[in-house]
PDB file of N, CA and C in Angstrom:
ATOM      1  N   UNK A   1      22.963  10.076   5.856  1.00  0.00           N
ATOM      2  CA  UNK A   1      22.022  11.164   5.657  1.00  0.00           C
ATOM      3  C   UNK A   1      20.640  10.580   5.320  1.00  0.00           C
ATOM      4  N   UNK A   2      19.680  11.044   5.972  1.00  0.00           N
ATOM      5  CA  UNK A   2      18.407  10.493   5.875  1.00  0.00           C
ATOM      6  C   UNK A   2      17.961  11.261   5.023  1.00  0.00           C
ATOM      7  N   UNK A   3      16.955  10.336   3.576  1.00  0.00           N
ATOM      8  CA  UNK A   3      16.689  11.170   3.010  1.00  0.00           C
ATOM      9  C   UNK A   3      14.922  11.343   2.438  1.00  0.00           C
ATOM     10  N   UNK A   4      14.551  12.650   2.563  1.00  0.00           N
ATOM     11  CA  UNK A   4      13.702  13.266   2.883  1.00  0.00           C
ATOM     12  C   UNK A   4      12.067  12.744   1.780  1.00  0.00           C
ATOM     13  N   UNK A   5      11.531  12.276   2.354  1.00  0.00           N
ATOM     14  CA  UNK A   5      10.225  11.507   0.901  1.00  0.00           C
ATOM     15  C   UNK A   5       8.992  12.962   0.893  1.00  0.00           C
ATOM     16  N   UNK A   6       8.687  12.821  -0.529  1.00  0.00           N
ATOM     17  CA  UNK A   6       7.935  13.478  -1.130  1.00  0.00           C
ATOM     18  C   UNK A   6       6.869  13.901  -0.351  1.00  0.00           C
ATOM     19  N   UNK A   7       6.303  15.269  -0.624  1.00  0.00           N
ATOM     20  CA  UNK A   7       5.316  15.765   0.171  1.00  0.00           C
ATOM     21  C   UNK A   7       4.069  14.970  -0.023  1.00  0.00           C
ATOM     22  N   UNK A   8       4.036  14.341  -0.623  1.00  0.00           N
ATOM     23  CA  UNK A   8       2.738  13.930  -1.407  1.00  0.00           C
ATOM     24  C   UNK A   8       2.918  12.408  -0.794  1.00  0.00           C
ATOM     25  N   UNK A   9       4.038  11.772  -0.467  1.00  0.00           N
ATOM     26  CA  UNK A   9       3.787  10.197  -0.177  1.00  0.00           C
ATOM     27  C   UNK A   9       3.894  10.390   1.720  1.00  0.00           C
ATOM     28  N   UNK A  10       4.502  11.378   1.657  1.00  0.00           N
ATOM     29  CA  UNK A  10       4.132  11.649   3.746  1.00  0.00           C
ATOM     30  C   UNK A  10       2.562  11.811   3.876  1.00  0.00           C
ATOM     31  N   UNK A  11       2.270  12.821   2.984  1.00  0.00           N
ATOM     32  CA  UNK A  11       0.444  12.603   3.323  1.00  0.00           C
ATOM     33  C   UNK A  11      -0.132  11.828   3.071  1.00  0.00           C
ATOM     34  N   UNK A  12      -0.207  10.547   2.213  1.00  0.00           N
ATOM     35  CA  UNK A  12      -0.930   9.635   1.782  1.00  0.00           C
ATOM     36  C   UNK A  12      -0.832   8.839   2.858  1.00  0.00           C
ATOM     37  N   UNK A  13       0.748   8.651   3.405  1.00  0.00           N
ATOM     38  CA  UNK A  13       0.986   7.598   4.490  1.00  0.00           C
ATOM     39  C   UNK A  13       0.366   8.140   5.697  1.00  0.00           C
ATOM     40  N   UNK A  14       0.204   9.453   6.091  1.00  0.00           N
ATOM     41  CA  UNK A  14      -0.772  10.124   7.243  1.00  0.00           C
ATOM     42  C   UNK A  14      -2.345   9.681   7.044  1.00  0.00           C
ATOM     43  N   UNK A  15      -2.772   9.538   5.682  1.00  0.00           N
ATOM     44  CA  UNK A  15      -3.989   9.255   5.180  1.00  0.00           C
ATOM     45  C   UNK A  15      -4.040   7.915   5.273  1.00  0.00           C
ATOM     46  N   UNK A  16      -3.245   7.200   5.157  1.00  0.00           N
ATOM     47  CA  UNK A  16      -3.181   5.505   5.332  1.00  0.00           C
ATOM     48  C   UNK A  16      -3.544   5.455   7.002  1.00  0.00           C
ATOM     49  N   UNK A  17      -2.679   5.675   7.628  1.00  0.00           N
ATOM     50  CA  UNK A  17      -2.742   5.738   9.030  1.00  0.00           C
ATOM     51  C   UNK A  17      -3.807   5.970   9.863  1.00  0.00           C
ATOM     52  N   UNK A  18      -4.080   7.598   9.027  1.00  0.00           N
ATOM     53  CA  UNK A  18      -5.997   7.574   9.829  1.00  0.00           C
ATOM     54  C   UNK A  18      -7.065   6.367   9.255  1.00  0.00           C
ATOM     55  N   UNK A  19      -6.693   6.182   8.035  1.00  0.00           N
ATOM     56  CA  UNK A  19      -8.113   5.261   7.626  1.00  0.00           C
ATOM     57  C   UNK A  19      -8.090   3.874   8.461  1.00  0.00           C
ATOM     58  N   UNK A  20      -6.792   3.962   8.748  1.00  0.00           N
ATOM     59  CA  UNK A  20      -6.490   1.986   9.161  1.00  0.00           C
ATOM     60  C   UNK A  20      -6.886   2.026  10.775  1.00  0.00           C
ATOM     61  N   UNK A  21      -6.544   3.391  11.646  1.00  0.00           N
ATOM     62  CA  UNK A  21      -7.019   3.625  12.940  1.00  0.00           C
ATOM     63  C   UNK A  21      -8.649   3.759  12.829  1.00  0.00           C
ATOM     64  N   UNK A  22      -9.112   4.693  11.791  1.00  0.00           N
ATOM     65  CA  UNK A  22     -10.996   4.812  11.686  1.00  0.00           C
ATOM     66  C   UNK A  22     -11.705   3.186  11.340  1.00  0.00           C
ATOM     67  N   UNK A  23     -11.127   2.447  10.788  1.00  0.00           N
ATOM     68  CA  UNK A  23     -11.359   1.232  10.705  1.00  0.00           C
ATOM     69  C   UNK A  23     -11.229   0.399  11.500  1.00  0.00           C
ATOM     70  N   UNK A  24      -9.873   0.578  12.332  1.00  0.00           N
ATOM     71  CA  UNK A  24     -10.296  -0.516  14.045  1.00  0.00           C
ATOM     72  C   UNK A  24     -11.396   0.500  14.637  1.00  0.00           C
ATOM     73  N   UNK A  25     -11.263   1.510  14.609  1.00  0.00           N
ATOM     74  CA  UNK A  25     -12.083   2.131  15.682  1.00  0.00           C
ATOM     75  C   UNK A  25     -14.021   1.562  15.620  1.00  0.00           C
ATOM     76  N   UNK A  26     -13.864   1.564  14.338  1.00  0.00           N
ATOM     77  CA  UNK A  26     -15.210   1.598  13.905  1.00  0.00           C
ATOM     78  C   UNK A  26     -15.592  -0.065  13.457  1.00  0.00           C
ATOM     79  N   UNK A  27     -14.421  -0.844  14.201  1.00  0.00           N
ATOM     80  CA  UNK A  27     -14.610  -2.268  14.390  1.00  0.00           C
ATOM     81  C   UNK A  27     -14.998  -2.779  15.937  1.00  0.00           C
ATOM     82  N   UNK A  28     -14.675  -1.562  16.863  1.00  0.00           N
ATOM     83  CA  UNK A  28     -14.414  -1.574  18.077  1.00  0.00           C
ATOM     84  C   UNK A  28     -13.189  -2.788  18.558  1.00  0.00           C
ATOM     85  N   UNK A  29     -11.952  -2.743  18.057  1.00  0.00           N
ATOM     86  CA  UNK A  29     -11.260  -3.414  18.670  1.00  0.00           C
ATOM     87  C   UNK A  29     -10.055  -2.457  19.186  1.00  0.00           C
ATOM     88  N   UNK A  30      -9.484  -3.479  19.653  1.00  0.00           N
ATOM     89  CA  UNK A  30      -8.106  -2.804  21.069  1.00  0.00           C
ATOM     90  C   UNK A  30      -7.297  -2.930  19.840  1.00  0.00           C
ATOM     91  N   UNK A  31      -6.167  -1.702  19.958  1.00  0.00           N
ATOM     92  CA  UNK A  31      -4.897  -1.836  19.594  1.00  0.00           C
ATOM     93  C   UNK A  31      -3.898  -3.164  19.489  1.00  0.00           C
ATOM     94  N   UNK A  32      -4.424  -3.576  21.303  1.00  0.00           N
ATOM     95  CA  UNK A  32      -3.249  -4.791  20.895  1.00  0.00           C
ATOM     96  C   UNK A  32      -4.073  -6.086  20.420  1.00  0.00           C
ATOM     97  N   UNK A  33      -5.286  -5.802  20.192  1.00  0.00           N
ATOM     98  CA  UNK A  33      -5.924  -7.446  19.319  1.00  0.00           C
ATOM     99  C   UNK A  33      -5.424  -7.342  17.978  1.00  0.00           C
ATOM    100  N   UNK A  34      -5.344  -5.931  17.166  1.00  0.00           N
ATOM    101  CA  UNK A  34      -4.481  -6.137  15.869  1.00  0.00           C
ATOM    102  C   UNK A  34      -3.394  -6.180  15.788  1.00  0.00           C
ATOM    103  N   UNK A  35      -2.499  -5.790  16.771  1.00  0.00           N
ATOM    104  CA  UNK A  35      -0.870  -5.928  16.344  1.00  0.00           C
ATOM    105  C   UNK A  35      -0.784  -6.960  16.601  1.00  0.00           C
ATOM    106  N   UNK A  36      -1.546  -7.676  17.683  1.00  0.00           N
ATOM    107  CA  UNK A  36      -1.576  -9.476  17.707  1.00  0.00           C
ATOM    108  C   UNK A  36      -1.665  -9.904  16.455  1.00  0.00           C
ATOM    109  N   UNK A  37      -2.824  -9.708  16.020  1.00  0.00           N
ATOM    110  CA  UNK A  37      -3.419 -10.257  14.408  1.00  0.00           C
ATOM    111  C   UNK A  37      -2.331  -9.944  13.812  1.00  0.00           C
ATOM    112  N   UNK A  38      -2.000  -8.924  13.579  1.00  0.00           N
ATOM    113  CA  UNK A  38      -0.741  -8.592  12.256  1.00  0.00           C
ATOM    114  C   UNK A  38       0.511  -9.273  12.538  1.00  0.00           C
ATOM    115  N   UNK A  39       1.406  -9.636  14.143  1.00  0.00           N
ATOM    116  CA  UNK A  39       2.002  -9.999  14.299  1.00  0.00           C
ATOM    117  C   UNK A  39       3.025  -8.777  14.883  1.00  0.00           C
ATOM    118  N   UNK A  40       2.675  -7.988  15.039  1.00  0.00           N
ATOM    119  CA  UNK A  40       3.899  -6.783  15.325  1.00  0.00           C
ATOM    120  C   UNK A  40       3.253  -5.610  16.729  1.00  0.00           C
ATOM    121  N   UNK A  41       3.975  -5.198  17.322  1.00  0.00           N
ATOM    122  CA  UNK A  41       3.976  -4.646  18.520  1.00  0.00           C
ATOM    123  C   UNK A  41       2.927  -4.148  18.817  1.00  0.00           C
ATOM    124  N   UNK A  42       2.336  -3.433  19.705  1.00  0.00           N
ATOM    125  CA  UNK A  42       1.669  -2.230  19.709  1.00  0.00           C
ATOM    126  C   UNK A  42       1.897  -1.555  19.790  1.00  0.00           C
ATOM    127  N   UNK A  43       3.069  -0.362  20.000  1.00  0.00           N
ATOM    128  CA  UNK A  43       3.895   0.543  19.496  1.00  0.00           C
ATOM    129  C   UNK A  43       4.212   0.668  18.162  1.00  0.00           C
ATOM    130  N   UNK A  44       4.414  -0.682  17.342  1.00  0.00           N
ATOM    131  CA  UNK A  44       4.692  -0.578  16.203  1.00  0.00           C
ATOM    132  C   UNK A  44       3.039  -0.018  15.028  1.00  0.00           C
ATOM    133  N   UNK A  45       2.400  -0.487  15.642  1.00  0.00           N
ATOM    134  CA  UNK A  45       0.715   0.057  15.607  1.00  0.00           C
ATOM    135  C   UNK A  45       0.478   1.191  15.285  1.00  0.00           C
ATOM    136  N   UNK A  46       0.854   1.754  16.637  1.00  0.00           N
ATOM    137  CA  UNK A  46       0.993   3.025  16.687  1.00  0.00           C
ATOM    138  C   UNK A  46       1.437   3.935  15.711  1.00  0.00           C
ATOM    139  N   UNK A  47       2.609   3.531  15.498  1.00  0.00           N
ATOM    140  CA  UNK A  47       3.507   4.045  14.718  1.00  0.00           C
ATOM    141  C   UNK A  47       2.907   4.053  12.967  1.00  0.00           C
ATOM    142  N   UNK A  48       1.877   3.206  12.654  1.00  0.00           N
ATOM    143  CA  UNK A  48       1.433   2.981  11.538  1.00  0.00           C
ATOM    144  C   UNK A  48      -0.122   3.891  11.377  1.00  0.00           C
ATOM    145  N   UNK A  49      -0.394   3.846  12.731  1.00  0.00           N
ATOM    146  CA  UNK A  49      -1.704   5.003  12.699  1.00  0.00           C
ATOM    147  C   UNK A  49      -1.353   6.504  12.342  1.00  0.00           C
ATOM    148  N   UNK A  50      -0.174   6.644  13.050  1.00  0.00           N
ATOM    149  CA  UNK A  50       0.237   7.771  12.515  1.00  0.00           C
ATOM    150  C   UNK A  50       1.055   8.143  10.906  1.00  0.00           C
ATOM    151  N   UNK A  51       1.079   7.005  10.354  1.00  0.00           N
ATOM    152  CA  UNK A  51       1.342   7.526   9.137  1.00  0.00           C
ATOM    153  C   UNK A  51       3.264   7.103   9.273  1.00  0.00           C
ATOM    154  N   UNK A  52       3.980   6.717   9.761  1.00  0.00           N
ATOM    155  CA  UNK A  52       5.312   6.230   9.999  1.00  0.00           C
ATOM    156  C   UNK A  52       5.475   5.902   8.532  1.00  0.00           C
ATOM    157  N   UNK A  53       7.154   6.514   8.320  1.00  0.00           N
ATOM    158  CA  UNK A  53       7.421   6.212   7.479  1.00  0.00           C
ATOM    159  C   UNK A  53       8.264   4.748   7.211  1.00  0.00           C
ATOM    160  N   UNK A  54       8.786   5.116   8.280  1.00  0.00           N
ATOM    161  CA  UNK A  54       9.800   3.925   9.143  1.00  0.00           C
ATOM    162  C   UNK A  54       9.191   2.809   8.958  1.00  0.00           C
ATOM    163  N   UNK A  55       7.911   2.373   9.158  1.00  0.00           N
ATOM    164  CA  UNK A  55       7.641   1.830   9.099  1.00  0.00           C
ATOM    165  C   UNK A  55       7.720   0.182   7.892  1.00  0.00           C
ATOM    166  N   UNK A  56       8.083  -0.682   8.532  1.00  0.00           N
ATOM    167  CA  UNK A  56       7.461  -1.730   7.073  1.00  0.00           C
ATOM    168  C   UNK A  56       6.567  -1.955   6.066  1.00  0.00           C
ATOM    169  N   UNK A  57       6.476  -1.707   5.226  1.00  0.00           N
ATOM    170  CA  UNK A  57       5.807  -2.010   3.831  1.00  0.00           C
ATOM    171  C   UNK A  57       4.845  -3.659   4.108  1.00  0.00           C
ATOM    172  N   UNK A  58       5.851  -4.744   4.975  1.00  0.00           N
ATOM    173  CA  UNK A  58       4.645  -5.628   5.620  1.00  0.00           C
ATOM    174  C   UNK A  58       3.927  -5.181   6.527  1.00  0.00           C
ATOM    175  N   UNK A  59       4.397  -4.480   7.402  1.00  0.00           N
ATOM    176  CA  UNK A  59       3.779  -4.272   8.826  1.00  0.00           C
ATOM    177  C   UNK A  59       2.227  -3.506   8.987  1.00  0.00           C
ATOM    178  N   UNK A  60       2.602  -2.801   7.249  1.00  0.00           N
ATOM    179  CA  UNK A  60       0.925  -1.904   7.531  1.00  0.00           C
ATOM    180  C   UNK A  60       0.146  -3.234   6.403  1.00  0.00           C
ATOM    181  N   UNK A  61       1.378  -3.873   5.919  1.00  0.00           N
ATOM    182  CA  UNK A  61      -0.006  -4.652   4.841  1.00  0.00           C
ATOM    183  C   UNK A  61      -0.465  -6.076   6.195  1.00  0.00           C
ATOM    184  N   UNK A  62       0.521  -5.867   6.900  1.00  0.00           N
ATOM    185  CA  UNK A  62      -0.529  -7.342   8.335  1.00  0.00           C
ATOM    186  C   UNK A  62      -1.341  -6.773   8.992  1.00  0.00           C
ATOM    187  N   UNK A  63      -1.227  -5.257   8.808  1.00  0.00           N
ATOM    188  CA  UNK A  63      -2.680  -4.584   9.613  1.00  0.00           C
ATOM    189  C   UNK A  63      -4.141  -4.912   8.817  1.00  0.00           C
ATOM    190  N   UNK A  64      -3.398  -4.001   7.468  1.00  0.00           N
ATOM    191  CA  UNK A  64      -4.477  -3.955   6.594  1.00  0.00           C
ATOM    192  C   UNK A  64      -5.168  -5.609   6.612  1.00  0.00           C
ATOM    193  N   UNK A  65      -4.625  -6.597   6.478  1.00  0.00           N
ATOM    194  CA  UNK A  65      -5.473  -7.827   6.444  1.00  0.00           C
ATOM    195  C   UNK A  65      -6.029  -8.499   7.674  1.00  0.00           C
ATOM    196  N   UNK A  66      -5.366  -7.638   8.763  1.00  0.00           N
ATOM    197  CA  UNK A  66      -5.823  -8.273  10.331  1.00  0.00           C
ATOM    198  C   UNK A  66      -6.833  -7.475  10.456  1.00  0.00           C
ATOM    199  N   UNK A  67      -7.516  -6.163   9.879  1.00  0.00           N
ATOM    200  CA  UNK A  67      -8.752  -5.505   9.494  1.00  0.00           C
ATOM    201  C   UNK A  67      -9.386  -5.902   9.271  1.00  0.00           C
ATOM    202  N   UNK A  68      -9.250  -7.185   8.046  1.00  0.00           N
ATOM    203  CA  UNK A  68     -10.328  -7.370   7.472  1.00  0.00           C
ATOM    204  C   UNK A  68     -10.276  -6.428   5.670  1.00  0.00           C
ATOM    205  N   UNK A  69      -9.441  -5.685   5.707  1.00  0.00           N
ATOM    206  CA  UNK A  69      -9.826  -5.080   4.613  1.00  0.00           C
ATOM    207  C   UNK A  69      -9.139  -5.689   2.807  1.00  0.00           C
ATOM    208  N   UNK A  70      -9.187  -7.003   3.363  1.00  0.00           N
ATOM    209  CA  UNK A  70      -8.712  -7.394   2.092  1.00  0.00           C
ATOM    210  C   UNK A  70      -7.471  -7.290   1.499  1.00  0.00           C
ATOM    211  N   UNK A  71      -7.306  -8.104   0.488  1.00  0.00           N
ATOM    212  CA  UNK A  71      -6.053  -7.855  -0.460  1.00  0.00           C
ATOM    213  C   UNK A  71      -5.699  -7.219  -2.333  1.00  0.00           C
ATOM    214  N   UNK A  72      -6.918  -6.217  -2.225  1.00  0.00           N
ATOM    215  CA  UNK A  72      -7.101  -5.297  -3.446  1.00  0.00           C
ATOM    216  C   UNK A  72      -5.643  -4.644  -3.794  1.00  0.00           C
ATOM    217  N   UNK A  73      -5.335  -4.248  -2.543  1.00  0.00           N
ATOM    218  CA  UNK A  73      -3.837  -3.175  -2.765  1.00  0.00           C
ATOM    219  C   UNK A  73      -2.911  -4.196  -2.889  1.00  0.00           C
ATOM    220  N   UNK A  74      -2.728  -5.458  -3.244  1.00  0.00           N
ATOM    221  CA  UNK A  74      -1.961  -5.734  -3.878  1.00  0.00           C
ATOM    222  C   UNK A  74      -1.630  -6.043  -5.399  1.00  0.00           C
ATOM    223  N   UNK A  75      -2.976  -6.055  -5.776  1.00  0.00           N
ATOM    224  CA  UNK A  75      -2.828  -5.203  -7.352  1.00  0.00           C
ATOM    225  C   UNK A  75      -2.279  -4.083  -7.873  1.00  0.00           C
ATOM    226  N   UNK A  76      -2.227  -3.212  -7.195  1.00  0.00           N
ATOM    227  CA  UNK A  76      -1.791  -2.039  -7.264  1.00  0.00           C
ATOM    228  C   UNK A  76      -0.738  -2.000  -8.599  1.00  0.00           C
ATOM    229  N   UNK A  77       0.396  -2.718  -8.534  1.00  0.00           N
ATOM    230  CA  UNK A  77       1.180  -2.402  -9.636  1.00  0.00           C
ATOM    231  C   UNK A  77       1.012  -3.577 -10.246  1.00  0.00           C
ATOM    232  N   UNK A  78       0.122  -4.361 -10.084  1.00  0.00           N
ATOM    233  CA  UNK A  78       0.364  -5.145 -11.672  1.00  0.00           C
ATOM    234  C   UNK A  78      -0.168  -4.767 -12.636  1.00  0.00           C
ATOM    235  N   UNK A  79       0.967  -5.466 -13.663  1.00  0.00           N
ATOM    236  CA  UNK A  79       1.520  -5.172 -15.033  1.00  0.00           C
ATOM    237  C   UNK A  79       0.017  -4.655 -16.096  1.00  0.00           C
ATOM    238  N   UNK A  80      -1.068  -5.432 -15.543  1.00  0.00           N
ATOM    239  CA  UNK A  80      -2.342  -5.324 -16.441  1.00  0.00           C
ATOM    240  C   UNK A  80      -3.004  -4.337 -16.773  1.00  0.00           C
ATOM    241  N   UNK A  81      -2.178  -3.323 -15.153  1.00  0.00           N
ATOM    242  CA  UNK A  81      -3.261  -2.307 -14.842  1.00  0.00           C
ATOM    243  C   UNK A  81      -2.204  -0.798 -15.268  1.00  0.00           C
ATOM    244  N   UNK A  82      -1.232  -1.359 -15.292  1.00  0.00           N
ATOM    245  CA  UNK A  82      -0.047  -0.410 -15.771  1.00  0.00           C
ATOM    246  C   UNK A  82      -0.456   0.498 -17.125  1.00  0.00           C
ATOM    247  N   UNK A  83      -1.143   1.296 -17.767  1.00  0.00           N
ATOM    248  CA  UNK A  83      -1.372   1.485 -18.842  1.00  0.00           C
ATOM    249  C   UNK A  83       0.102   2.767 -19.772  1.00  0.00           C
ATOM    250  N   UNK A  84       0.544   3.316 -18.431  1.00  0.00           N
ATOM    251  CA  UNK A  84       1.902   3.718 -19.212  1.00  0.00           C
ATOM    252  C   UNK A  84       3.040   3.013 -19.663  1.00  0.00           C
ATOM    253  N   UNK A  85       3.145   1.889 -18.447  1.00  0.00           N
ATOM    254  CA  UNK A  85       4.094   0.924 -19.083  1.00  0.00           C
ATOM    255  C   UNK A  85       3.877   0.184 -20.178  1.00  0.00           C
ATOM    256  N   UNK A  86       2.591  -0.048 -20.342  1.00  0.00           N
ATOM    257  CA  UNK A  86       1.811  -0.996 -21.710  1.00  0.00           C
ATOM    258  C   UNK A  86       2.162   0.042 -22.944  1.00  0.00           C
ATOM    259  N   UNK A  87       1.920   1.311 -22.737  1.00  0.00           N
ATOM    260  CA  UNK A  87       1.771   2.508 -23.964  1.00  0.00           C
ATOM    261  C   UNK A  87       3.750   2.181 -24.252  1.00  0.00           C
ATOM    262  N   UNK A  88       4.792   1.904 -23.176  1.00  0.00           N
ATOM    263  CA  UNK A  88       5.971   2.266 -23.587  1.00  0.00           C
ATOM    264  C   UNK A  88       6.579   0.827 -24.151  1.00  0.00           C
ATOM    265  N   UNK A  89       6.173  -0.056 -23.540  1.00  0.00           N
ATOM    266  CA  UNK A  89       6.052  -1.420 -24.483  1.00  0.00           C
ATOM    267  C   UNK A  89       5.677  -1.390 -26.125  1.00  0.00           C
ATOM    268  N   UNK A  90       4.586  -0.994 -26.165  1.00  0.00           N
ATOM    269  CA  UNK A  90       3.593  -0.945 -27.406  1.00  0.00           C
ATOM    270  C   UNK A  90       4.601  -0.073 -28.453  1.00  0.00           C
ATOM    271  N   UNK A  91       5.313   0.906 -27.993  1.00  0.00           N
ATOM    272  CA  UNK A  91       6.276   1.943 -28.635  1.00  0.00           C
ATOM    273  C   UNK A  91       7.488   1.351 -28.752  1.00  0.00           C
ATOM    274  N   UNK A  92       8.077  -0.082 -28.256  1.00  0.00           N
ATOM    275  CA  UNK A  92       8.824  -0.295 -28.238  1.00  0.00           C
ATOM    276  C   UNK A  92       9.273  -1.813 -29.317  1.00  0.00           C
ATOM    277  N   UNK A  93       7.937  -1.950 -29.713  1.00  0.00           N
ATOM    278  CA  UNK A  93       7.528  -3.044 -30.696  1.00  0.00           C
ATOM    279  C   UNK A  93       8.029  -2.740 -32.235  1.00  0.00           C
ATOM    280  N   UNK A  94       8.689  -3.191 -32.813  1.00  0.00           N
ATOM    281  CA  UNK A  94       9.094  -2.800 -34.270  1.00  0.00           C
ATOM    282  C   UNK A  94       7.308  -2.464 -34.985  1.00  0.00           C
ATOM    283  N   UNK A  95       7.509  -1.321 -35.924  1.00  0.00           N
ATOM    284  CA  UNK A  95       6.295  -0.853 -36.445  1.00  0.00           C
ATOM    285  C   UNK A  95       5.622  -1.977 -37.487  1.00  0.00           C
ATOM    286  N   UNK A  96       6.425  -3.232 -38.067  1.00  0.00           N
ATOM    287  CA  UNK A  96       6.060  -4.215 -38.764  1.00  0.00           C
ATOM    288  C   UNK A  96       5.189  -5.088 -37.585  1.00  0.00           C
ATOM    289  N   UNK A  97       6.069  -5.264 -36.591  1.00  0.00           N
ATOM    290  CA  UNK A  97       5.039  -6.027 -35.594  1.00  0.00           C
ATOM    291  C   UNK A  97       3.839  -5.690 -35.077  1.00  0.00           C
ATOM    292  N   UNK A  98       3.777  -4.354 -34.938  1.00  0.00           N
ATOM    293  CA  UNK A  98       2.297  -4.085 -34.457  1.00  0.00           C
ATOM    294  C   UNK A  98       1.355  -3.862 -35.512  1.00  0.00           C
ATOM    295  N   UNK A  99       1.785  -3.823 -36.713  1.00  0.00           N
ATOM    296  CA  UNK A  99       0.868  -3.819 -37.929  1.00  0.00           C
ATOM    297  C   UNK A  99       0.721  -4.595 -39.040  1.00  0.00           C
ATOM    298  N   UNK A 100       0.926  -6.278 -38.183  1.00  0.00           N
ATOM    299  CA  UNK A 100       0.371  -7.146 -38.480  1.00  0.00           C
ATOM    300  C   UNK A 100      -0.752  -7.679 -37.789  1.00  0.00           C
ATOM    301  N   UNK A 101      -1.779  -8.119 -38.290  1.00  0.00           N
ATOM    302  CA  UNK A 101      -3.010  -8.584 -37.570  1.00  0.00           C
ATOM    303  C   UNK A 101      -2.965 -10.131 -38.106  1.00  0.00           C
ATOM    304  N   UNK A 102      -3.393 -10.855 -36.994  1.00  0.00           N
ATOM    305  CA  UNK A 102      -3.811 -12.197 -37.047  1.00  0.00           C
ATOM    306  C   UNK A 102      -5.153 -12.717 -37.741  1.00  0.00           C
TER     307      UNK A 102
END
């Protein structure tokens, strides 16, 4: 049973898809000079312009860098930037430990 992803992460990935197609477009390159660059089909391309869910988690990040657009989104979840996980850490510290100062 295939199972069904959030309304909210199908549109982002539709929103991924157009920005990464408005960005070759507005590089003027061919379809198949980036799936070259990225390493993956031009169908598989395709499939990432449109927002595919199917898709690989590498396959849109070898686009994104055969763009040109850098490697920012791979910060994304680190730990530094996490501020709920830091708040459930911080709560998870015995109350003697956090109210000692150095």
């Amino acid at each position: 049973m295939k199972r069904k992803l959030p309304v909210s992460v199908r549109n982002g990935l539709k929103r991924l898809g157009t920005d990464l197609k408005n960005a070759r477009l507005r590089r003027r390159l061919k379809m198949i000079t980036i799936a070259d660059r990225a390493g993956i089909s031009r169908e598989t391309l395709a499939k990432i312009q449109k927002g595919d869910p199917g898709v690989s988690m590498g396959s849109y990040a070898s686009v994104i860098l055969a763009l040109g657009l850098g490697t920012g989104w791979m910060a994304l979840a680190d730990i530094f930037n996490d501020k709920m996980g830091q708040a459930l850490d911080e709560e998870r510290i015995p109350q003697r430990a956090r109210d000692y100062k150095a």
